[in-house]
Protein backbone atom coordinates (compact mmCIF):
# COMPACT_ATOMS: atom_id res chain seq x y z
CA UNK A 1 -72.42 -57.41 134.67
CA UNK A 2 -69.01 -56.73 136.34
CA UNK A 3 -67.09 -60.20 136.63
CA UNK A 4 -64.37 -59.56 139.54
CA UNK A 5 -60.98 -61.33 139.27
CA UNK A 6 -60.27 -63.96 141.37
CA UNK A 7 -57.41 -63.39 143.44
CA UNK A 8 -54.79 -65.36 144.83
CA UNK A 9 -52.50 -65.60 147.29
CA UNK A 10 -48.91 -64.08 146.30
CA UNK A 11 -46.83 -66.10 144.56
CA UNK A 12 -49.50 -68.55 143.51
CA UNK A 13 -50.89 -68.65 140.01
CA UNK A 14 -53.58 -70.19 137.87
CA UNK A 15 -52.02 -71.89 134.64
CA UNK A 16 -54.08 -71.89 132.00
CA UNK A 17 -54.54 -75.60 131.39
CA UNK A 18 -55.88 -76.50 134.38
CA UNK A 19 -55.80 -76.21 138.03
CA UNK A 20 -52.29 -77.42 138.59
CA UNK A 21 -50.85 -74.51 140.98
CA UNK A 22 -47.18 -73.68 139.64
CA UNK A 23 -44.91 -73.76 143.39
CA UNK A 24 -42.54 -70.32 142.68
CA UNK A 25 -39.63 -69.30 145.31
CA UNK A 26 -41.60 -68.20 147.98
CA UNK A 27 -43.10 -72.10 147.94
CA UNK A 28 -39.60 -73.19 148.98
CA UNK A 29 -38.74 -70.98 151.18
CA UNK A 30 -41.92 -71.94 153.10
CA UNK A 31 -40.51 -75.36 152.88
CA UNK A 32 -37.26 -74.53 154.32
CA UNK A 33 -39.22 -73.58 157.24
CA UNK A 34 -40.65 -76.53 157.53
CA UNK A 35 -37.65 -78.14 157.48
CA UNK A 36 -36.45 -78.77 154.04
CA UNK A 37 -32.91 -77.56 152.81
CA UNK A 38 -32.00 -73.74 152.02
CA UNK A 39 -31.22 -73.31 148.19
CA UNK A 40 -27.38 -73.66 148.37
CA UNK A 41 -26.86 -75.55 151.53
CA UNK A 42 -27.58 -79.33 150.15
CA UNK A 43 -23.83 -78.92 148.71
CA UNK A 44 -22.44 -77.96 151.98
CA UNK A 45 -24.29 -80.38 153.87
CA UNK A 46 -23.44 -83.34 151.07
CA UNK A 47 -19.57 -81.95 151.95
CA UNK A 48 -19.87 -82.20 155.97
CA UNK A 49 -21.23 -85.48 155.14
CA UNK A 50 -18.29 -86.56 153.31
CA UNK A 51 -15.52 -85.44 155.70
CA UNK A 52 -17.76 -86.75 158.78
CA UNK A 53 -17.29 -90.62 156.33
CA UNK A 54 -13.72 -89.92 155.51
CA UNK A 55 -14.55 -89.92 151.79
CA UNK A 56 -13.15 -86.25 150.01
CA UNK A 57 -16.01 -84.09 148.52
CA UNK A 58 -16.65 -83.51 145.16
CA UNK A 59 -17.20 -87.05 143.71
CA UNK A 60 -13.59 -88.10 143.48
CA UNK A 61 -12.38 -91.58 144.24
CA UNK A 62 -10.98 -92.04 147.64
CA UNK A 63 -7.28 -92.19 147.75
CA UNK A 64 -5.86 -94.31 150.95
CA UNK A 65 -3.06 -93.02 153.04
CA UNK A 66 -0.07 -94.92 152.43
CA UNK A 67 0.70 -97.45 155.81
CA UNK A 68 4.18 -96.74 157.10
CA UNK A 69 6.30 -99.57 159.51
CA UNK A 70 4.52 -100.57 162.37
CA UNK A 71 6.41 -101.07 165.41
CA UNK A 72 6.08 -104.49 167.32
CA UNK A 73 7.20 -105.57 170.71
CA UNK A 74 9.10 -108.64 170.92
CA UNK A 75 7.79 -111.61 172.66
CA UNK A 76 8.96 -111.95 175.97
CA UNK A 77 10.83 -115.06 175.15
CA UNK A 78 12.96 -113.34 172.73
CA UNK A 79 13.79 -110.01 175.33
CA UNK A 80 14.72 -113.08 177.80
CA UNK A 81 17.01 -114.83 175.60
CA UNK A 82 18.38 -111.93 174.39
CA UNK A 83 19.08 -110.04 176.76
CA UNK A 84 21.11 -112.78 179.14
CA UNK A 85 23.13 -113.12 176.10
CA UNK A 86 24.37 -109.59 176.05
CA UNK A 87 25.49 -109.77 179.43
CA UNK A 88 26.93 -113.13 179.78
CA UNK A 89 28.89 -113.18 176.24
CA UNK A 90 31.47 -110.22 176.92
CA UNK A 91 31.85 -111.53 180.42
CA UNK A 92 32.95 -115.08 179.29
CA UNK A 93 35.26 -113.18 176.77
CA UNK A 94 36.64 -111.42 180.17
CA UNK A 95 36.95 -114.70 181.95
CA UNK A 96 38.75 -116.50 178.87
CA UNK A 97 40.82 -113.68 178.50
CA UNK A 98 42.17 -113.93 182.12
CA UNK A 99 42.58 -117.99 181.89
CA UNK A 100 44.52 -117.17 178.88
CA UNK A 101 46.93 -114.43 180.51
CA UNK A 102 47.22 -117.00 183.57
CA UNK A 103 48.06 -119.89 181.27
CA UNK A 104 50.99 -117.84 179.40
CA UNK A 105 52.35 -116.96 182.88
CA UNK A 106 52.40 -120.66 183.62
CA UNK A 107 53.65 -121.28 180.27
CA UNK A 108 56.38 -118.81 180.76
CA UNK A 109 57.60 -120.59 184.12
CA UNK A 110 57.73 -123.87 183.01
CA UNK A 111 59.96 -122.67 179.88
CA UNK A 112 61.94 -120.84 182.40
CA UNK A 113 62.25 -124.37 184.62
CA UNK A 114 62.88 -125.87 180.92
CA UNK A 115 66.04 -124.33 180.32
CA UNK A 116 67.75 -125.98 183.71
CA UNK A 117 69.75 -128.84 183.32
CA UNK A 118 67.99 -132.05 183.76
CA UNK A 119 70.16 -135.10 185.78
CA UNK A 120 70.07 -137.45 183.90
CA UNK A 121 71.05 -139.17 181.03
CA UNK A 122 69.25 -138.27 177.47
CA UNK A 123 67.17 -141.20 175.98
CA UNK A 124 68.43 -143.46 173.60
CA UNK A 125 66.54 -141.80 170.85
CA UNK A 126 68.27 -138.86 172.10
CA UNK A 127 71.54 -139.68 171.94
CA UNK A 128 71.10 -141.36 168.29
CA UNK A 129 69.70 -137.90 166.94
CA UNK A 130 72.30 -136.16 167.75
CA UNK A 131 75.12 -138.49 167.84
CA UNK A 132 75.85 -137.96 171.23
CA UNK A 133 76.73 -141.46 172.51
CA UNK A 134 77.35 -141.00 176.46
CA UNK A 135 79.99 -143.78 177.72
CA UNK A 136 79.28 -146.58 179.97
CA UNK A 137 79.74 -145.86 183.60
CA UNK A 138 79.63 -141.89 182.63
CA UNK A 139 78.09 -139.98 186.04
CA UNK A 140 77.26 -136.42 186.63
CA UNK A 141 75.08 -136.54 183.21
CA UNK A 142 72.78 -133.84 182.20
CA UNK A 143 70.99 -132.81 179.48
CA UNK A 144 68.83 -129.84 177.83
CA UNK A 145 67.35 -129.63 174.48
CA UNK A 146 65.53 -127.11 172.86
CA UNK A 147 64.15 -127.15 169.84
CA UNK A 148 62.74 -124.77 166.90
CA UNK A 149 61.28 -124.76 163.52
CA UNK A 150 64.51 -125.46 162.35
CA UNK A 151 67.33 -126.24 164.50
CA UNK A 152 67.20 -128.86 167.31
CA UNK A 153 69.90 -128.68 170.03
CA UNK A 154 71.22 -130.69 172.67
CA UNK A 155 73.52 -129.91 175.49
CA UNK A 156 75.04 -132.52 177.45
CA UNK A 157 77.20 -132.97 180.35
CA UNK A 158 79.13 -135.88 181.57
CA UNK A 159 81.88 -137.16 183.88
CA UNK A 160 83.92 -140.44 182.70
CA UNK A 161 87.32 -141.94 182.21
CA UNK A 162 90.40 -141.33 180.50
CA UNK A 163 89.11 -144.69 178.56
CA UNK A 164 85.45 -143.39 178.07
CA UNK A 165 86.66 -140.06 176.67
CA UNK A 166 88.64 -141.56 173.79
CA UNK A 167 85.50 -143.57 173.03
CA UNK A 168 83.39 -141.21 173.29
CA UNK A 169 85.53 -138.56 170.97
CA UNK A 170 86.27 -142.08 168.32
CA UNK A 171 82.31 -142.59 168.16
CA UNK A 172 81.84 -139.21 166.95
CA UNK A 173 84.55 -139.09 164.23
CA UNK A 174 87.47 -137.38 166.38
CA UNK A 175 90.05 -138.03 168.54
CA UNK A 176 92.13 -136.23 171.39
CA UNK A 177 95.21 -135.29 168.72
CA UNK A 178 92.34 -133.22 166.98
CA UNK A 179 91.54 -131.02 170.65
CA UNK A 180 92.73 -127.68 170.79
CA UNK A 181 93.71 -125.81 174.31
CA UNK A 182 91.11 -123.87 175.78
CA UNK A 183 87.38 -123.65 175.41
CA UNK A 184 86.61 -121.76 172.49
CA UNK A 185 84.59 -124.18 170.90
CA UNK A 186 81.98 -123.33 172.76
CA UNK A 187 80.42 -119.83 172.13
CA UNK A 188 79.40 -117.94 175.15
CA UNK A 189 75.60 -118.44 174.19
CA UNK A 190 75.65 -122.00 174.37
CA UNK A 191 77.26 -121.68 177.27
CA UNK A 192 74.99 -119.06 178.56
CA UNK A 193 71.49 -121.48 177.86
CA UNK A 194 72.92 -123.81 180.13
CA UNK A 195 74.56 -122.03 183.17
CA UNK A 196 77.54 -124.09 182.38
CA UNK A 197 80.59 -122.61 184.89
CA UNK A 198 83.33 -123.23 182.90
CA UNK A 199 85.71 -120.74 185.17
CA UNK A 200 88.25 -123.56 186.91
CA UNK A 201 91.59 -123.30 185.55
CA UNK A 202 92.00 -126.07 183.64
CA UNK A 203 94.02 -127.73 181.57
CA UNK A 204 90.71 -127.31 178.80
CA UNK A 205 90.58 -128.56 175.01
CA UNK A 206 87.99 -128.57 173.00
CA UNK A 207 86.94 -128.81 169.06
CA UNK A 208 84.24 -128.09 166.70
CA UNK A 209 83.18 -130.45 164.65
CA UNK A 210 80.78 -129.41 160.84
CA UNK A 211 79.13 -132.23 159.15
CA UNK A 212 77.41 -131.59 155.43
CA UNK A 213 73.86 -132.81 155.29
CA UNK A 214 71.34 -133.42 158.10
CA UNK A 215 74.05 -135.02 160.45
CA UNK A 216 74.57 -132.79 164.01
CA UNK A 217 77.72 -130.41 164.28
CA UNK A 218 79.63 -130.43 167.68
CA UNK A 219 80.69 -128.01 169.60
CA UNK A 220 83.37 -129.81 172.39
CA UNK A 221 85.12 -128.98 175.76
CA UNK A 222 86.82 -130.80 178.12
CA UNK A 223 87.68 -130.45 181.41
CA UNK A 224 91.28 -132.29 181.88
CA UNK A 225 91.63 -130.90 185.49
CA UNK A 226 91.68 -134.47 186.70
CA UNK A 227 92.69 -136.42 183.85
CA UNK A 228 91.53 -139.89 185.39
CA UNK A 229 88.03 -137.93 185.59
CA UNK A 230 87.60 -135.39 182.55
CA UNK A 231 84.37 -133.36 182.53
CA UNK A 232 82.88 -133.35 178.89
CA UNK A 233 80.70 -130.42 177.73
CA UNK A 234 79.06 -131.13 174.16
CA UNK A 235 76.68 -129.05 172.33
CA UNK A 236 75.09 -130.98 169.40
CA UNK A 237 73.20 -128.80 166.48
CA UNK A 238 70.54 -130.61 164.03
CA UNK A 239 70.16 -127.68 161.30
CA UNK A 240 67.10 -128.91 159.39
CA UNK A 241 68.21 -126.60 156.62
CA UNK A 242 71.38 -128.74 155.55
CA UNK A 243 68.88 -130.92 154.32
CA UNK A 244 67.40 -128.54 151.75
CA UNK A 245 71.29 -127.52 150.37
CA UNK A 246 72.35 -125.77 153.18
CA UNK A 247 75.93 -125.69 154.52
């Protein structure tokens, strides 16, 4: 009796312990087409996967990107505080500036005004500092002083007696026998400060007078045009320096 084969489909095969069918290629393939995965294609789909998550393919750890400065806007009270400030802070150094240059020109005229002659008699303060004792009944006074880190002056003026002049030149450690003709005593700067007008004719004597120590020098000249009325110019110098071992 002729046994015929039984015959399977391709690809499909009867193992010899049983009826378990072994699944070959072409079993895979048909499952592809059913909608399984292609042989090599589950790696590039696992990859698309990845980059679509953000995580890199292959396995590998994921390395985050490093976070550089972030930029903030400033709150609105700070842009409105601020701002003001950089406007208003160079203009007040603009309006200080001009108070300042209008304050010096003031400054500047009353120096100026400073350096007239004032009308009066000096104080009695004054007149002890710089040993300038002004006789009784003595009219036409005048004074200016000016003073600097370290000299003081005083410049007086006066009209008095023949009587009041020899006091007056006695008080300050002179006399008339000590005078000299003319007004040399007093050096054209000193006479310059003042305005003094020392042009009339004359008779004039004067002297200069040096002290050691703190006490004033004079610088004298008299005006002996009417000698019942002389006209006494004095300049008296505190030199702070004679204190300290100067001449």
């Amino acid at each position: 009796m002729t046994t015929t084969p039984d015959r399977h489909a391709p690809g499909e095969r009867t193992g010899d312990h049983g009826d378990t069918d072994v699944r070959l290629p072409q079993q895979h393939t048909a499952d592809h087409a059913e909608g399984g995965p292609a042989p090599g294609e589950p790696a590039q789909q696992d990859a698309a996967a990845a980059d679509a998550a953000g995580e890199p393919s292959g396995g590998s750890a994921p390395v985050a990107a490093p976070a550089g400065p972030r930029m903030r806007d400033a709150p609105r009270w700070v842009r409105w505080t601020v701002l003001p400030l950089l406007v208003l802070v160079p203009l007040g150094y603009v309006i200080i500036s001009a108070e300042q240059s209008r304050d010096g020109g003031a400054i500047k005229e009353q120096e100026a005004a400073a350096r007239h002659m004032t009308p009066e008699l000096p104080s009695s303060l004054q007149q002890r500092i710089y040993q300038v004792p002004f006789p009784v009944g003595a009219t036409a006074a005048g004074y200016l002083e000016t003073n600097s880190w370290d000299i003081s002056v005083l410049y007086a003026q006066f009209t008095t007696t023949a009587g009041g002049l020899d006091t007056f030149l006695a008080k300050i450690g002179t006399s008339r026998d000590a005078l000299h003709d003319g007004h040399a005593a007093l050096a054209p700067a000193e006479v310059g400060a003042t305005g003094w007008d020392l042009s009339d004719a004359g008779p004039w004597a004067g002297v200069s007078l040096h002290q050691l120590g703190d006490k004033p020098d004079h610088d004298i000249a008299v005006d002996l045009s009417d000698a019942e009325a002389p006209v006494v110019y004095v300049v008296s110098t505190v030199n702070f320096q004679h204190g300290f071992g100067g001449g």
